[in-house]
Protein backbone atom coordinates (compact mmCIF):
# COMPACT_ATOMS: atom_id res chain seq x y z
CA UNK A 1 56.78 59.55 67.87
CA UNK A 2 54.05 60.29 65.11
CA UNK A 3 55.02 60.26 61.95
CA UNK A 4 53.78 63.56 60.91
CA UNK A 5 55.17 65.40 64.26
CA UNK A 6 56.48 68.60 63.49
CA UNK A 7 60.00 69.24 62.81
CA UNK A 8 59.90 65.99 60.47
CA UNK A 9 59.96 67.06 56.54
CA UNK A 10 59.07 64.09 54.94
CA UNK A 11 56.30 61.41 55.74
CA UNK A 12 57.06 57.08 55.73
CA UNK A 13 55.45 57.00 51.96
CA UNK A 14 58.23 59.22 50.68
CA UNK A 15 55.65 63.01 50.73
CA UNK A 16 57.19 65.91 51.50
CA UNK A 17 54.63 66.79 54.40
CA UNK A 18 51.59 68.31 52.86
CA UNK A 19 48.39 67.14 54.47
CA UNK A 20 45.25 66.38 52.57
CA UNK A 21 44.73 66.18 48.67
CA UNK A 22 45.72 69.03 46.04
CA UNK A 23 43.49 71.85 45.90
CA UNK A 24 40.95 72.07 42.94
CA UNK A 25 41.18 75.73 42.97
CA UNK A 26 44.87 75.64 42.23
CA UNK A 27 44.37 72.58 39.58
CA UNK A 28 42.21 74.73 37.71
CA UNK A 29 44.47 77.55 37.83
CA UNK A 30 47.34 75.56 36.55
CA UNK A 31 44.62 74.38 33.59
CA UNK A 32 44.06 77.91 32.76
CA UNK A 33 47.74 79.30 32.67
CA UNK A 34 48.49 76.72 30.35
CA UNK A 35 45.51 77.28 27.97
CA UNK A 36 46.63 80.88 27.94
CA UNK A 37 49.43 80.29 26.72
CA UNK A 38 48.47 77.79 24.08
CA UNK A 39 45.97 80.20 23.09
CA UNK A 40 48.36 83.27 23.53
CA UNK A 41 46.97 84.92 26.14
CA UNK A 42 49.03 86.45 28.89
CA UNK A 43 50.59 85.57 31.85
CA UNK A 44 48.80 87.63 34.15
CA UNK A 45 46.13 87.07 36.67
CA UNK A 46 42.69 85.48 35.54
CA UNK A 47 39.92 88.32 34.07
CA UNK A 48 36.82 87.71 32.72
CA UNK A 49 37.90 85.61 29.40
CA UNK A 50 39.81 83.39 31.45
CA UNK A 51 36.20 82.99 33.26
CA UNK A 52 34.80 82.64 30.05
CA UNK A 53 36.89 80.18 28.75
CA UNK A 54 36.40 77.49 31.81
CA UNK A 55 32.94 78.26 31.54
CA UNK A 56 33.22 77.07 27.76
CA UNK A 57 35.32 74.22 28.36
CA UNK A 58 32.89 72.82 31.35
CA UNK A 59 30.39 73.48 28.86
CA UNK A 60 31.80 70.79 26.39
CA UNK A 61 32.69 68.44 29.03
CA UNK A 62 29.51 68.29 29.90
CA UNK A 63 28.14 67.74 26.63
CA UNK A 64 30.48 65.15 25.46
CA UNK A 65 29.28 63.20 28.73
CA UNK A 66 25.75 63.72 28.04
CA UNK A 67 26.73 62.13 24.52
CA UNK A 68 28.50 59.62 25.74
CA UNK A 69 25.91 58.53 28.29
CA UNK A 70 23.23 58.99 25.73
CA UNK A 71 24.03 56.55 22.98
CA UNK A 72 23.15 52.45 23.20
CA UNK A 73 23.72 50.24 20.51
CA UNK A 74 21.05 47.04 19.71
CA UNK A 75 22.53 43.95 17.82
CA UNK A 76 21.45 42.36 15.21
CA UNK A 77 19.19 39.16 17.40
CA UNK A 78 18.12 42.12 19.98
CA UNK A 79 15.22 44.58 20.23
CA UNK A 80 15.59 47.86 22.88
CA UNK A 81 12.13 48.90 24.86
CA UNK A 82 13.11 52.19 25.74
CA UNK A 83 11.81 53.19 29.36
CA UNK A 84 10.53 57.04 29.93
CA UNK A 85 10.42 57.72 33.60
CA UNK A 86 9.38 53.97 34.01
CA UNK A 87 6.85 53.78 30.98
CA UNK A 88 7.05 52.46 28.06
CA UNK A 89 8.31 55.21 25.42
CA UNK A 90 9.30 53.06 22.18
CA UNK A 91 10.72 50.17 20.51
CA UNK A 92 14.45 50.38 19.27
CA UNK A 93 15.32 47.95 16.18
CA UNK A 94 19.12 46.49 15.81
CA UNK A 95 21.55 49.46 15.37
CA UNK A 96 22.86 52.77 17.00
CA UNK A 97 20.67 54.94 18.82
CA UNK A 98 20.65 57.80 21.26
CA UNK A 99 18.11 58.49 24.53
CA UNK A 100 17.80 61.25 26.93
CA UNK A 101 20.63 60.50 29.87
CA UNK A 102 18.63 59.90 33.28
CA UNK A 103 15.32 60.05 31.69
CA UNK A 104 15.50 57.14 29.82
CA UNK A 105 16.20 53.69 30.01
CA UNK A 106 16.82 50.84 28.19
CA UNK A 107 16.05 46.91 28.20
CA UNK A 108 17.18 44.76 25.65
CA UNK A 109 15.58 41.50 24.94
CA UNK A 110 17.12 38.96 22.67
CA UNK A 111 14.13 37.20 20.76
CA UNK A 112 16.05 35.05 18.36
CA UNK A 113 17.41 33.06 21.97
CA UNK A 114 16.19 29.61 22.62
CA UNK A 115 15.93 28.94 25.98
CA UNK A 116 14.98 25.51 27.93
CA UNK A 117 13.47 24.77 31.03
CA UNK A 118 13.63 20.96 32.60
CA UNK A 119 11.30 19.13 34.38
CA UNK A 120 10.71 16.19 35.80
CA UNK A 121 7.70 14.89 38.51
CA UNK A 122 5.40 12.09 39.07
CA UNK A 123 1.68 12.17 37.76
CA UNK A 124 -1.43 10.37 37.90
CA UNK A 125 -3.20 9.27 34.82
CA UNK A 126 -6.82 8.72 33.84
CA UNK A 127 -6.37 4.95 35.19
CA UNK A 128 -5.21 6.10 38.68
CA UNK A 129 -1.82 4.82 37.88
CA UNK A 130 1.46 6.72 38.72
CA UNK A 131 3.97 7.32 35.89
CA UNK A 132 7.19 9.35 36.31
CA UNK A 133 7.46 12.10 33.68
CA UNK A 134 10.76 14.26 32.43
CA UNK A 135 10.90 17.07 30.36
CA UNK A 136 12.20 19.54 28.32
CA UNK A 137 11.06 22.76 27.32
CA UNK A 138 12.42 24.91 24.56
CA UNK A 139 11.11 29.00 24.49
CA UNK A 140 11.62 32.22 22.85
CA UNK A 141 10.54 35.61 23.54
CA UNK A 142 8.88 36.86 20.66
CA UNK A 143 7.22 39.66 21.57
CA UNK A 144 9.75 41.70 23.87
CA UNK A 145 7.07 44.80 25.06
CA UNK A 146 5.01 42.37 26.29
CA UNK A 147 7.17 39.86 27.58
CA UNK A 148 8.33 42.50 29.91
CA UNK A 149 5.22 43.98 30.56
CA UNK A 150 2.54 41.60 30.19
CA UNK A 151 3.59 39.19 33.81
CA UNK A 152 5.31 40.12 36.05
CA UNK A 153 7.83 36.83 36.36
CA UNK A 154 7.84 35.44 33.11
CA UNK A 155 10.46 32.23 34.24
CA UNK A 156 8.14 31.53 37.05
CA UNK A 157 5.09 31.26 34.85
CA UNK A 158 7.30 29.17 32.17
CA UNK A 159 7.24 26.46 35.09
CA UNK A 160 4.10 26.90 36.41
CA UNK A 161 2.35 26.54 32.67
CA UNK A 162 4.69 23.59 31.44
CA UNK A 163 3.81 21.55 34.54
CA UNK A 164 -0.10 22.26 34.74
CA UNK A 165 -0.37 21.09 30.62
CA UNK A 166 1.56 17.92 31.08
CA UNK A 167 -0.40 17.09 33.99
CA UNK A 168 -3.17 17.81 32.11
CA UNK A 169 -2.37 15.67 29.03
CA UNK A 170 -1.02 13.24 31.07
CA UNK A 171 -4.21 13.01 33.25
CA UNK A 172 -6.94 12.84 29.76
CA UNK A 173 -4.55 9.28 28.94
CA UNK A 174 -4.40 5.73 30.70
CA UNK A 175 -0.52 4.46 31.61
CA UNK A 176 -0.66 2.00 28.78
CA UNK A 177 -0.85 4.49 26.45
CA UNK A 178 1.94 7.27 27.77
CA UNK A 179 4.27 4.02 28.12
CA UNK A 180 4.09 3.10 24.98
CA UNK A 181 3.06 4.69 21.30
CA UNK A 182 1.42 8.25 22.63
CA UNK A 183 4.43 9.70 24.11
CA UNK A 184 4.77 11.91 20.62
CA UNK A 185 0.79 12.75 20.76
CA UNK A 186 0.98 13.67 24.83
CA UNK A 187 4.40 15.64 23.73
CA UNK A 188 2.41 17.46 20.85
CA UNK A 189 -0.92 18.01 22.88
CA UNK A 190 1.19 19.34 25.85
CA UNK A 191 2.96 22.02 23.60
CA UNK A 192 -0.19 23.33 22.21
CA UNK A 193 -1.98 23.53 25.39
CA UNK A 194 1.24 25.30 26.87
CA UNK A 195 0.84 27.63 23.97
CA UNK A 196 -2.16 28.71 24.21
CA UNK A 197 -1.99 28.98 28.01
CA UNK A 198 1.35 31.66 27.56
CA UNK A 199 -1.19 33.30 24.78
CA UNK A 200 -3.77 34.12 27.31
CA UNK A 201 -1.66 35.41 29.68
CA UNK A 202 0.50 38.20 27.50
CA UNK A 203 3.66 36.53 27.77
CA UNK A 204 4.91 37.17 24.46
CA UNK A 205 6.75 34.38 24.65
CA UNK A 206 6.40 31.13 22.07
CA UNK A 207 7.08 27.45 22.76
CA UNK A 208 9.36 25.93 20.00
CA UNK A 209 9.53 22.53 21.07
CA UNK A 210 8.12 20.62 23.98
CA UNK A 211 9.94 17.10 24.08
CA UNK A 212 8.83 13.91 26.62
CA UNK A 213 12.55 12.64 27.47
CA UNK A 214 11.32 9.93 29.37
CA UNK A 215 8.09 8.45 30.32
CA UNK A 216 7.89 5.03 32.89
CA UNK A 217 6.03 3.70 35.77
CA UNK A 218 7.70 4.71 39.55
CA UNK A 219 10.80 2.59 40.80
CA UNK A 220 8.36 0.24 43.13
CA UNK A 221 6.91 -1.28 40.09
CA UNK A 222 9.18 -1.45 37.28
CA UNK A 223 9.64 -4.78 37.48
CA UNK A 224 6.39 -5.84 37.45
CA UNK A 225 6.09 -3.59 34.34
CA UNK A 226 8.94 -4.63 33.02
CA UNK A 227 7.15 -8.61 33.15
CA UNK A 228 4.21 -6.80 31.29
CA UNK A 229 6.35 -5.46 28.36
CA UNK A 230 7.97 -8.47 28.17
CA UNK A 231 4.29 -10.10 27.85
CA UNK A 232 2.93 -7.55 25.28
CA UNK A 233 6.34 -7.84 23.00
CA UNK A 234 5.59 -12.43 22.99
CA UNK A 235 2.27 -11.37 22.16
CA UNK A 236 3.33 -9.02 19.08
CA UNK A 237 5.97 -11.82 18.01
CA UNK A 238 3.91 -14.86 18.40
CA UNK A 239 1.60 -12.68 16.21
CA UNK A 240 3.71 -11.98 13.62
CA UNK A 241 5.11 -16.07 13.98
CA UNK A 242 1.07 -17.02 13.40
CA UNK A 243 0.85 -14.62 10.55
CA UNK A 244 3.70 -15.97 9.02
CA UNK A 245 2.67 -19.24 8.52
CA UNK A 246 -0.93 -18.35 7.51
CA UNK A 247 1.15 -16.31 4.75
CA UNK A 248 2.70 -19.75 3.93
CA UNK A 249 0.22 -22.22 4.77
CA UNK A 250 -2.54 -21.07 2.78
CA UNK A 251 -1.49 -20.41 -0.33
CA UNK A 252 -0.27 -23.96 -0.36
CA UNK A 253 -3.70 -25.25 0.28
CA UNK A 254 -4.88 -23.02 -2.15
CA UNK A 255 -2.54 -24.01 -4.62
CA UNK A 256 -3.38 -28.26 -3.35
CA UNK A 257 -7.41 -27.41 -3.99
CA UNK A 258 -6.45 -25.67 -7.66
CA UNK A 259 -4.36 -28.99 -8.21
CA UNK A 260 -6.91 -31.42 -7.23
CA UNK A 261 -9.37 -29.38 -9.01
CA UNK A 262 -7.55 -29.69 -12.43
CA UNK A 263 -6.70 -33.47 -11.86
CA UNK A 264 -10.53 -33.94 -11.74
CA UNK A 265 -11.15 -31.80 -14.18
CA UNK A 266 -8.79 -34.27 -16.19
CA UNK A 267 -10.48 -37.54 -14.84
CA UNK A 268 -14.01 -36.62 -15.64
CA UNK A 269 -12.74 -35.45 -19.28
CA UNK A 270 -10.94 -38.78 -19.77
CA UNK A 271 -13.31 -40.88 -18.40
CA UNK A 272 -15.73 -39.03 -20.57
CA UNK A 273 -13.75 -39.69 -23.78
CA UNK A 274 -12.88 -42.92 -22.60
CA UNK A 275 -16.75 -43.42 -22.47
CA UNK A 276 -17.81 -41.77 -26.02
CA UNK A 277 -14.96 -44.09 -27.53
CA UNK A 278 -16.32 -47.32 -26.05
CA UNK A 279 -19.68 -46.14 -27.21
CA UNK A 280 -18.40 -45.44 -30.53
CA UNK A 281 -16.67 -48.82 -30.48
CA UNK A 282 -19.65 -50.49 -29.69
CA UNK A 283 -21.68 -48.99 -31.96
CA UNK A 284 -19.23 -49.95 -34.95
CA UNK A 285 -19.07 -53.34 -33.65
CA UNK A 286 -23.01 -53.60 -33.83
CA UNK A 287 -22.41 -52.42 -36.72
CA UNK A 288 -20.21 -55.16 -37.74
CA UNK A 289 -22.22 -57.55 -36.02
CA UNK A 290 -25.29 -57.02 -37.94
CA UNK A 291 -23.58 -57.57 -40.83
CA UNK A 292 -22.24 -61.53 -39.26
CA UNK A 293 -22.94 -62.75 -36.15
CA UNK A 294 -21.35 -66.07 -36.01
CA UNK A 295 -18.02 -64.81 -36.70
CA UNK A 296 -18.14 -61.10 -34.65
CA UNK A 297 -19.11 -63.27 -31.99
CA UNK A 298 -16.11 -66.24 -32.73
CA UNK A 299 -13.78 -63.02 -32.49
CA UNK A 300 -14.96 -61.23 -29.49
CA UNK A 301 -14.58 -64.39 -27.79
CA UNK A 302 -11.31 -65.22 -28.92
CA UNK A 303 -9.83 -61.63 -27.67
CA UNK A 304 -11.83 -61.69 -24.37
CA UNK A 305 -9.92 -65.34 -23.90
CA UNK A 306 -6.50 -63.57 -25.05
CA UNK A 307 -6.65 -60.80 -22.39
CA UNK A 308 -7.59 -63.07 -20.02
CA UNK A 309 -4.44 -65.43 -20.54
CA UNK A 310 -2.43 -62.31 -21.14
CA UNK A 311 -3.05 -61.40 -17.84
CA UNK A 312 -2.17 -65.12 -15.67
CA UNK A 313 0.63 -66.47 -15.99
CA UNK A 314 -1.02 -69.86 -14.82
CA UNK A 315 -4.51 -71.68 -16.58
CA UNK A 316 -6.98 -74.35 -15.26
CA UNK A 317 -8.90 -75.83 -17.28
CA UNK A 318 -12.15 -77.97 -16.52
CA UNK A 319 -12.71 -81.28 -19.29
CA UNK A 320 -16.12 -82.07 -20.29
CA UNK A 321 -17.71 -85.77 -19.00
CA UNK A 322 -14.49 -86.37 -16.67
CA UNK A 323 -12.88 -85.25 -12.73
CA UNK A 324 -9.51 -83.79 -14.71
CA UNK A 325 -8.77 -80.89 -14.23
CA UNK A 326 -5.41 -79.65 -16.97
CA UNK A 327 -3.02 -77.14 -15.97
CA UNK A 328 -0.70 -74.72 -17.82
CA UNK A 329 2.13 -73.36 -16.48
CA UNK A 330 1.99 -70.45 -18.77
CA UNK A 331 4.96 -68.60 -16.85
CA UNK A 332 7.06 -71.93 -17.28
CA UNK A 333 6.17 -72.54 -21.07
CA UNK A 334 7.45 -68.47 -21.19
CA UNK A 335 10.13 -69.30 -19.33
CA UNK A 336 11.56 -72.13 -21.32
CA UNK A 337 10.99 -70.53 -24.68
CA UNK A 338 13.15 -67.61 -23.17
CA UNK A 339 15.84 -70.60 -22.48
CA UNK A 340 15.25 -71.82 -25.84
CA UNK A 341 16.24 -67.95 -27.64
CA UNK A 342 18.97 -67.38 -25.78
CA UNK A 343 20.81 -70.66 -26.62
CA UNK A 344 19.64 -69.77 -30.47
CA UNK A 345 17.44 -72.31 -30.76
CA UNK A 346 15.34 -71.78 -33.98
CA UNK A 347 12.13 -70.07 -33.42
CA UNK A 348 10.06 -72.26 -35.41
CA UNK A 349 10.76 -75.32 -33.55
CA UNK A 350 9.78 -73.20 -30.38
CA UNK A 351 7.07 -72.05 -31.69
CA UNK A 352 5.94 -76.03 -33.91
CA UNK A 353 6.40 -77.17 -29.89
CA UNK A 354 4.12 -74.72 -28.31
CA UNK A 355 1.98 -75.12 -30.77
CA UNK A 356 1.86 -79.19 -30.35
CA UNK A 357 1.22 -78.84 -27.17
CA UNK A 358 -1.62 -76.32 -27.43
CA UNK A 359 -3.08 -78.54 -29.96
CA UNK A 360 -2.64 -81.56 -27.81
CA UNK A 361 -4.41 -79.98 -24.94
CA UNK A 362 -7.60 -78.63 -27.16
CA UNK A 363 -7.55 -82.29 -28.40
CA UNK A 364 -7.93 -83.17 -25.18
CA UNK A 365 -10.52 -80.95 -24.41
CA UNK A 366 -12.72 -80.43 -27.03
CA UNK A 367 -15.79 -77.93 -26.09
CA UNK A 368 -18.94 -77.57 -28.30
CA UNK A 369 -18.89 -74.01 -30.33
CA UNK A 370 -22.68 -73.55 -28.51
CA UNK A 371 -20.74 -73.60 -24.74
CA UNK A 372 -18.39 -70.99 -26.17
């Protein structure tokens, strides 16, 4: 049995049987009896003010709608294009403002937003090698009218433009170079390029950094440039080690050369002296000599024999007219008067010996002044 068969009052959901939804008509009869009697009308039938009066109150519903829908608010970081029938009418700056409902609309670009885009890709260089390259670029649009205006997919292009400069940059520079110190040159070239790329094409939209994350050779021959790195690194420290003791070496030797320098410096001014005092010697003793020969020359010989018997500790000599030859054990006579001290033997008996004995042997000996 249906549910709504007649004969049934009330429906499953708890109605009380009326089909269909309420009928405007009486709604806005209902609305009208009441403001009748807020406003004090009567309780009659509608006439022409009641007429009136809905007419007045659709009136203001419809304008507080038209308000409503009208107003847009920009924040502070945002600017609003406003849209005419699909062209561009004006520019809104941060704040409240009102446009013509279903006329006008409105797009609202945040310029003060950073935005990044990644990449990553393997490129050739100018060395035909192959270096794997990743990416990051940071954007803003600046200029909202023409960032929606001037392209017509501006994220597209952001991609397109990022990965033609790098390959560009990267292409202009040998694998060596990208590897190692120009990764901050390629990074700057590559954001000016990109720049002036966007420029060309309207974009209104400015690159505010452009940073090389990584730069390295393809998986296949890492290790091989990995044994190259290795290389170049010995190369800078064995450098360095060679440098080093240059730094240390050389000023030694510099400092050696000064040294020996000075010390003959200092020989050639002593031996110089040394010279100009013998000379001046020399010339005294002519001096002296001129004056008497005999005994200048008794005394020179008598210190030339001193030195020479200061100097031995053991004399020979040769007698005149016979095979003998007399020795002196100088270091024994020294020897024995040492004895002779420390047993406090008086000196002048020492000395009244030695000088017997000395006398003995020159008696022995006796040599013509003229052999002298």
């Amino acid at each position: 049995m249906a549910w709504n068969e007649p004969g049934k009052g009330r429906d499953p959901w708890g109605g009380n049987g009326q089909q269909g939804p309420p009928d405007l008509d009486e709604l806005v009869r209902n609305m009208q009896k009441r403001l009748r009697a807020i406003f004090g009308g009567g309780g009659g039938g509608g006439g022409p003010a009641a007429s009136g009066l809905t007419l007045l109150l659709y009136v203001l519903a419809l304008l507080a709608g038209a308000l409503w829908l009208s107003a847009y608010r920009i924040n502070a970081p945002e600017q609003g294009i406003v849209l005419r029938l699909g062209a561009y009418n004006r520019t809104s700056p941060p704040g409240l403002h009102f446009r013509i409902p279903l006329v006008e609309t409105v797009d609202k670009v945040n310029i003060a937003q950073i935005d990044n885009y990644d990449y990553r890709n393997q490129m050739l260089t100018s060395d035909e090698n192959i270096v794997f390259i990743e990416g990051n670029v940071q954007f803003r649009r600046a200029k909202p009218r023409v960032y929606l205006f001037g392209i017509r997919d501006p994220e597209l292009t952001i991609e397109e433009v990022a990965e033609s400069a790098i390959r560009e940059v990267v292409g202009k520079n040998d694998a060596e170079y990208i590897l190692s110190e120009g990764r901050p040159k390629i990074a700057d070239d590559a954001q000016k390029l990109m720049q002036e790329t966007l420029d060309l094409y309207q974009t209104g939209i400015i690159v505010t950094q452009f940073n090389l994350v990584r730069a390295q050779p393809p998986p296949e021959v890492q290790a091989a440039v990995d044994d190259a790195t290795k290389a170049r690194e010995d190369k800078d420290r064995f450098k360095l080690a060679a440098e080093a003791y240059a730094n240390d070496v050389i000023p030694r030797a510099r400092g050696a050369a000064a040294r020996q320098i000075q010390e003959a410096e200092a020989y050639r001014e002593r031996v110089i002296a040394d010279a100009e005092g013998e000379a001046a010697r020399f010339q005294a003793l002519l001096a002296e000599y001129e004056k008497a020969p005999e005994v200048t020359r008794q005394r020179l010989y008598l210190e030339a024999i001193e030195d020479v018997y200061g100097a031995n500790s053991k004399v020979v000599i040769d007698t005149d007219g016979g095979g003998n030859l007399l020795y002196l054990p100088m270091d024994k006579l020294i020897e024995r008067q040492r004895e002779a001290s420390s047993v406090n033997e008086p000196l002048d008996r020492g000395g009244s010996s030695a000088r017997a004995t000395n006398q003995d042997t020159v008696r022995e000996n006796p040599r013509p002044r003229s052999q002298r």
